[in-house]
C-alpha atoms as a PDB file:
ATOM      1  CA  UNK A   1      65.824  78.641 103.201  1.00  0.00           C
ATOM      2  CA  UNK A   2      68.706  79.050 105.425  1.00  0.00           C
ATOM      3  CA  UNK A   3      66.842  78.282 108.888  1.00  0.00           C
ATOM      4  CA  UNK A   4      66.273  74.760 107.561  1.00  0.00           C
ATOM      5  CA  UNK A   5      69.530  73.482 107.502  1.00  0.00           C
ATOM      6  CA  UNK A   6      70.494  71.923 110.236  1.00  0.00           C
ATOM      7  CA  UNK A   7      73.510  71.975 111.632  1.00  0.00           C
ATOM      8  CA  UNK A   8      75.431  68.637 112.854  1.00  0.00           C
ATOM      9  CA  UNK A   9      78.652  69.779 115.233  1.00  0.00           C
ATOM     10  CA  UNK A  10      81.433  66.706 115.324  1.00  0.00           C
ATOM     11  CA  UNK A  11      79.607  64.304 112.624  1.00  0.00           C
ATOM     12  CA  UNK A  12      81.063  62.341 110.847  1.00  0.00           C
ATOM     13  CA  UNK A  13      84.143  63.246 113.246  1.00  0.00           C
ATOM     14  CA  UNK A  14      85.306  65.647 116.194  1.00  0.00           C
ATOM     15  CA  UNK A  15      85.668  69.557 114.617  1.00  0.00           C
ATOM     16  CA  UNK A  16      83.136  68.855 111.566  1.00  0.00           C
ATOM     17  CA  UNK A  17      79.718  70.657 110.988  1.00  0.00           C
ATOM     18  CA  UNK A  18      77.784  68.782 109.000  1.00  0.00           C
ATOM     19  CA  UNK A  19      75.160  70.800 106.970  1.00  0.00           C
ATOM     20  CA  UNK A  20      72.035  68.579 106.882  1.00  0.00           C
ATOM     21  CA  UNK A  21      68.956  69.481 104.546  1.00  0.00           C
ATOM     22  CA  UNK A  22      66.795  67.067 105.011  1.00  0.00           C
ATOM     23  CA  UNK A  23      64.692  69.917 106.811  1.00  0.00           C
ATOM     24  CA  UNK A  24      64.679  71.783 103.638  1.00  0.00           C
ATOM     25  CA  UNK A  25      64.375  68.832 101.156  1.00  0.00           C
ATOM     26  CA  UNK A  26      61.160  68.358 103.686  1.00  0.00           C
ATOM     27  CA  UNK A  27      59.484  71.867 103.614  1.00  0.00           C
ATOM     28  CA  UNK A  28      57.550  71.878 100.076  1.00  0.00           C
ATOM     29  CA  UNK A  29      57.547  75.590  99.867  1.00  0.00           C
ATOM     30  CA  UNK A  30      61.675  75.738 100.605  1.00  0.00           C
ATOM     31  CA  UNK A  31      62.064  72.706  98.171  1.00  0.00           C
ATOM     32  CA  UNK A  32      60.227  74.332  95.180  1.00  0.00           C
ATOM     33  CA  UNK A  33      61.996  77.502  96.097  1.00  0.00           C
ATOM     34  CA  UNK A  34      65.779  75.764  96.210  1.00  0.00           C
ATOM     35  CA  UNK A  35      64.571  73.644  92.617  1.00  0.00           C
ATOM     36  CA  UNK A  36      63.466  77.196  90.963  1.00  0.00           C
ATOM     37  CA  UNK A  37      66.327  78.795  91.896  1.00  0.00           C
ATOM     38  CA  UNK A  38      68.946  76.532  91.129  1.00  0.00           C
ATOM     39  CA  UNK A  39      67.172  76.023  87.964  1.00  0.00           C
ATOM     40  CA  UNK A  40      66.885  79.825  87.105  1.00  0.00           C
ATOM     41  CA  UNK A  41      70.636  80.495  87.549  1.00  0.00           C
ATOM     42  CA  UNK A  42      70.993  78.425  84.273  1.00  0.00           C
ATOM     43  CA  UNK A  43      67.959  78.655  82.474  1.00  0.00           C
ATOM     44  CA  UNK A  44      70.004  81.483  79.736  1.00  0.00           C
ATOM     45  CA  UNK A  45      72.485  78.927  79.095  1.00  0.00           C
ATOM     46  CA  UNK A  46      70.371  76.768  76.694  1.00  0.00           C
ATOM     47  CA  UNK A  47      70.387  73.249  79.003  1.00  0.00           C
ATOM     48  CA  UNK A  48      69.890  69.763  77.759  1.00  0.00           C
ATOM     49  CA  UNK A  49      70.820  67.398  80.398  1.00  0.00           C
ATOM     50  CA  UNK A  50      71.101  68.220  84.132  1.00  0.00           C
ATOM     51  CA  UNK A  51      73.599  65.312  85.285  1.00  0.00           C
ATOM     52  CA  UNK A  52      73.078  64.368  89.031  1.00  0.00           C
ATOM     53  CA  UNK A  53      75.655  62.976  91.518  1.00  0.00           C
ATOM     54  CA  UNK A  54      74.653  60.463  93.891  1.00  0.00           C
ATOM     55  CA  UNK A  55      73.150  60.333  95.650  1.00  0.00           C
ATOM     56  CA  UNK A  56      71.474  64.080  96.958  1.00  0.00           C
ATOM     57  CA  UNK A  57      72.268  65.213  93.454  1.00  0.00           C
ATOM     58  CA  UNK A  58      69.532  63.155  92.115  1.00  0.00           C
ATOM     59  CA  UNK A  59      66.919  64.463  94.872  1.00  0.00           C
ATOM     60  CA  UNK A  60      67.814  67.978  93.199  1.00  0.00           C
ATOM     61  CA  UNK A  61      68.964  67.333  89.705  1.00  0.00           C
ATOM     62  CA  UNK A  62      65.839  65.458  88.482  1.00  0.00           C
ATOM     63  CA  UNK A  63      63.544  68.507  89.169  1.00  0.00           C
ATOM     64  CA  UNK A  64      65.536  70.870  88.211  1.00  0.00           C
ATOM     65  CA  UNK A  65      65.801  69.090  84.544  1.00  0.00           C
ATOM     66  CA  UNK A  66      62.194  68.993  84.777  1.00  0.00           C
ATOM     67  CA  UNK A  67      61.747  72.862  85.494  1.00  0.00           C
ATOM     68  CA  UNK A  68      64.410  72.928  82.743  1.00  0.00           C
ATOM     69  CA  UNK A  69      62.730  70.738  80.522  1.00  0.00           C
ATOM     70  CA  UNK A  70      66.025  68.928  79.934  1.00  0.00           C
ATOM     71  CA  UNK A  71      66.701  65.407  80.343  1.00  0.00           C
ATOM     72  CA  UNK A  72      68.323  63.400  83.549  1.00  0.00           C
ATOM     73  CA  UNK A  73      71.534  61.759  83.748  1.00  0.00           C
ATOM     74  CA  UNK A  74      72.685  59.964  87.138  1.00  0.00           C
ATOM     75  CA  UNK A  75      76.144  59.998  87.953  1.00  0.00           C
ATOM     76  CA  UNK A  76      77.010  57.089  90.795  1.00  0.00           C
ATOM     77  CA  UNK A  77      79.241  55.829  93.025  1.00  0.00           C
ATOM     78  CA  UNK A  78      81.825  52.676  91.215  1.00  0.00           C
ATOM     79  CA  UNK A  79      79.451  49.399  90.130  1.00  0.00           C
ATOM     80  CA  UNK A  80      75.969  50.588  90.552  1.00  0.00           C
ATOM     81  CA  UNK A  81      75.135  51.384  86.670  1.00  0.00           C
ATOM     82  CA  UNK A  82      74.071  48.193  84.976  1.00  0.00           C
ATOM     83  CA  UNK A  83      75.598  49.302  81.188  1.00  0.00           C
ATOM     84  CA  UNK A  84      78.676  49.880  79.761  1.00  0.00           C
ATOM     85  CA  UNK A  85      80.469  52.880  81.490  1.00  0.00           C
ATOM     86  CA  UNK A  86      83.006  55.813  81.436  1.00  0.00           C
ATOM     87  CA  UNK A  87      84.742  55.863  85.054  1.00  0.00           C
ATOM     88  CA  UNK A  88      86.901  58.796  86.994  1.00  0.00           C
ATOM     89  CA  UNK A  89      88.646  58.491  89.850  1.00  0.00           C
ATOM     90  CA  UNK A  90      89.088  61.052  92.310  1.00  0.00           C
ATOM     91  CA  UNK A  91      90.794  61.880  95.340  1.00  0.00           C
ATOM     92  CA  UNK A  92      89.274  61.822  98.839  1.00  0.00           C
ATOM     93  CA  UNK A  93      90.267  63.718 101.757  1.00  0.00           C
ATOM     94  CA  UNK A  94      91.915  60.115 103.133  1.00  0.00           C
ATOM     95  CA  UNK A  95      92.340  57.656  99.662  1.00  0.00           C
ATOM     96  CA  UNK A  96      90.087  57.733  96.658  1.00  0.00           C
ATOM     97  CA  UNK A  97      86.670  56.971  95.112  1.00  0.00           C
ATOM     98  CA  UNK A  98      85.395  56.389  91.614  1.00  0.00           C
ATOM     99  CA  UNK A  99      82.305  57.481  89.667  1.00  0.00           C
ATOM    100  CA  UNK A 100      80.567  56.311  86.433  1.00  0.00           C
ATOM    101  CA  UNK A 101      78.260  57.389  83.464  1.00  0.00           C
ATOM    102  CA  UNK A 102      76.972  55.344  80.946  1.00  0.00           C
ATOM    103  CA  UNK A 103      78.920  55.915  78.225  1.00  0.00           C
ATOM    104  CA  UNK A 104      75.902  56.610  75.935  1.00  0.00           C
ATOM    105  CA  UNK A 105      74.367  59.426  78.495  1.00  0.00           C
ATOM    106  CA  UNK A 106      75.870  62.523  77.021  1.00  0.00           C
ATOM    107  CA  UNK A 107      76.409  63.202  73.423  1.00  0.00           C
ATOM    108  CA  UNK A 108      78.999  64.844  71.639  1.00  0.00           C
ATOM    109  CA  UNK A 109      78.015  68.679  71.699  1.00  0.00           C
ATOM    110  CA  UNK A 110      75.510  68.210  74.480  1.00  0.00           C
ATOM    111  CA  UNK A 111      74.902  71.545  77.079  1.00  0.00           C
ATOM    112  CA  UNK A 112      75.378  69.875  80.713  1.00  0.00           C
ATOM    113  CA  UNK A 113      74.505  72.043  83.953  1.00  0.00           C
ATOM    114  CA  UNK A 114      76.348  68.898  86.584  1.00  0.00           C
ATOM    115  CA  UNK A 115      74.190  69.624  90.051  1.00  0.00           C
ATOM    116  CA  UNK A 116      74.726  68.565  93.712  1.00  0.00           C
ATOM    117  CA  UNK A 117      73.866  69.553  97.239  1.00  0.00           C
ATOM    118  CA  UNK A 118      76.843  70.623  98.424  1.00  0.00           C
ATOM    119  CA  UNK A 119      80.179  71.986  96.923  1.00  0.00           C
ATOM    120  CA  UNK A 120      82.899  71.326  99.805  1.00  0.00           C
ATOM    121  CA  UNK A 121      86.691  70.686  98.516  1.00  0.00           C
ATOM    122  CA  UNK A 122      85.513  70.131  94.880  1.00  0.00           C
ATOM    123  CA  UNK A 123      86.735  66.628  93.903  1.00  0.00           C
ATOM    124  CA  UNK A 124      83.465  65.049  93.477  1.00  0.00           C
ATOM    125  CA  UNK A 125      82.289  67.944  90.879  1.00  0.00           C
ATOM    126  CA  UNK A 126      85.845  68.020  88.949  1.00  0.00           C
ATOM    127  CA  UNK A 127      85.220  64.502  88.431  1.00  0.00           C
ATOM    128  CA  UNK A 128      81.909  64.563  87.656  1.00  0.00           C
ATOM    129  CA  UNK A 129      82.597  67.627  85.289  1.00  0.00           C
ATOM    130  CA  UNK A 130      85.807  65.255  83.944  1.00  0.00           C
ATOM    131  CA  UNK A 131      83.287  62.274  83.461  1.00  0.00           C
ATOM    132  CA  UNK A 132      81.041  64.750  81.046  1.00  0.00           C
ATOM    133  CA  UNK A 133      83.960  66.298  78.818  1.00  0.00           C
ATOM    134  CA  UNK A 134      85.476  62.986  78.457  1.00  0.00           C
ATOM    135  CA  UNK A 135      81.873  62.252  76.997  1.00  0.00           C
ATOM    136  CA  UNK A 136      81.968  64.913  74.425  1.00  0.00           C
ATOM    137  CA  UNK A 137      79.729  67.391  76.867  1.00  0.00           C
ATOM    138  CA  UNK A 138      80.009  70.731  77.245  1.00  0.00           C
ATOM    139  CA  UNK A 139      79.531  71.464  81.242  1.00  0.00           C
ATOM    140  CA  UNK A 140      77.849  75.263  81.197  1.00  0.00           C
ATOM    141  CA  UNK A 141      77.769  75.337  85.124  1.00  0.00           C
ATOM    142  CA  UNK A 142      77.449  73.565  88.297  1.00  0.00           C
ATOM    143  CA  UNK A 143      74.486  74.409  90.614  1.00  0.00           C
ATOM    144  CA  UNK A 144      74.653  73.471  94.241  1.00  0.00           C
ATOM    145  CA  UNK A 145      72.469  74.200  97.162  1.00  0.00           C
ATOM    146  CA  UNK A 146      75.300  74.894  99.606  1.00  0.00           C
ATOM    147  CA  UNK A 147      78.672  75.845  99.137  1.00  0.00           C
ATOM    148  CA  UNK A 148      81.564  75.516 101.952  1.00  0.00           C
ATOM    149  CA  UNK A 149      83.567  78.031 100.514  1.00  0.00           C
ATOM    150  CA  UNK A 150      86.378  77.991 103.279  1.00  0.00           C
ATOM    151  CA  UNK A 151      87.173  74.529 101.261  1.00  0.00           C
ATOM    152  CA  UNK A 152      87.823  75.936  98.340  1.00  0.00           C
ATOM    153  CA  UNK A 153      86.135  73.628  95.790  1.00  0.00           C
ATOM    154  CA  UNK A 154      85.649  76.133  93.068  1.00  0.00           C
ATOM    155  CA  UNK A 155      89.890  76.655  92.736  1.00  0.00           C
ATOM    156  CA  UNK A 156      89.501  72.721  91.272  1.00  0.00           C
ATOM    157  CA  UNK A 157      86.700  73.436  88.731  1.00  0.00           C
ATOM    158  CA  UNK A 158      88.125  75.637  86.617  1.00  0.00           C
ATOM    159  CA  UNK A 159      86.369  78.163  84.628  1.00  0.00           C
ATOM    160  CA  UNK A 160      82.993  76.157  85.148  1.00  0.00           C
ATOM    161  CA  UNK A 161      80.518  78.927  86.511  1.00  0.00           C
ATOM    162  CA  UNK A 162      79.349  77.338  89.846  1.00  0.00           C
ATOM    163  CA  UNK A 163      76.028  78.649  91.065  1.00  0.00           C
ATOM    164  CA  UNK A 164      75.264  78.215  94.857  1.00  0.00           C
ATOM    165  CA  UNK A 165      72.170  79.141  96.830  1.00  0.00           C
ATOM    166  CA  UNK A 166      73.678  79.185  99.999  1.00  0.00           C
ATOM    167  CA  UNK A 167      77.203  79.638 100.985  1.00  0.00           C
ATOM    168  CA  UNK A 168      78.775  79.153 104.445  1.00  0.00           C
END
């Protein structure tokens, strides 16, 4: 799965490497093989709803509830849910952001696995896993397809088991 992520030197800005996987998202046999796996790392852990973060998180969190046979729940970005809502804020590398939930998308009790593409300095999955416990939910991992693990994301998550498929 590796050879089909493309690398992106100086984007979005000078010194950056952007890890793009579009390539892999469009190779059928690599995309069931990243959904499987993701979803196998967490298939023990008794699932119920895979929570996705905008907006690659939904290309790879709706199939893997569906290999799961869990339900969906979309995490997005500030103003984009149409019901009431639970909102985080969270720090960027240069000011701050915001995600929401609807408030009645996890349940008191409820087995969470949060997934996204990539796991970089952390704040978007600490939020996300925030946005769950403040919920009631009980976050029993995060799986991501990448991991930059010179960034250092996991140090903000805790003792959430994070699950990656490929780590640069």
């Amino acid at each position: 799965m590796e050879h089909l992520i493309r690398a992106i030197e100086d984007y979005p800005t000078p010194g950056v490497t952007f890890r793009d996987i579009t390539p892999l998202l469009g190779n059928g046999p690599a995309f069931h093989e990243a959904i499987t796996g993701l979803a196998d790392r967490f298939r023990s852990v008794g699932v119920e709803r895979v929570v996705g973060v905008e907006a690659r998180g939904f290309i790879l969190g709706a199939p893997v509830a569906v290999e799961l046979g869990a339900g969906f729940v979309p995490v997005r970005k500030a103003g984009k849910l149409p019901w009431a809502v639970a909102r985080e804020e969270y720090e960027l590398e240069y000011g701050t952001d915001k995600l929401e939930i609807h408030r009645d998308a996890v349940h008191p009790g409820e087995r969470i696995l949060v997934v996204d593409d990539v796991l970089a300095t952390g704040g978007t999955a600490a939020a996300t896993c925030r946005l769950v416990t403040g919920l009631g939910g009980v976050v029993v991992g995060l799986g991501v397809l990448l991991e930059l693990a010179f960034l250092d994301g996991r140090h903000k998550l805790g003792d959430v088991p994070v699950q990656s498929l490929i780590t640069y």
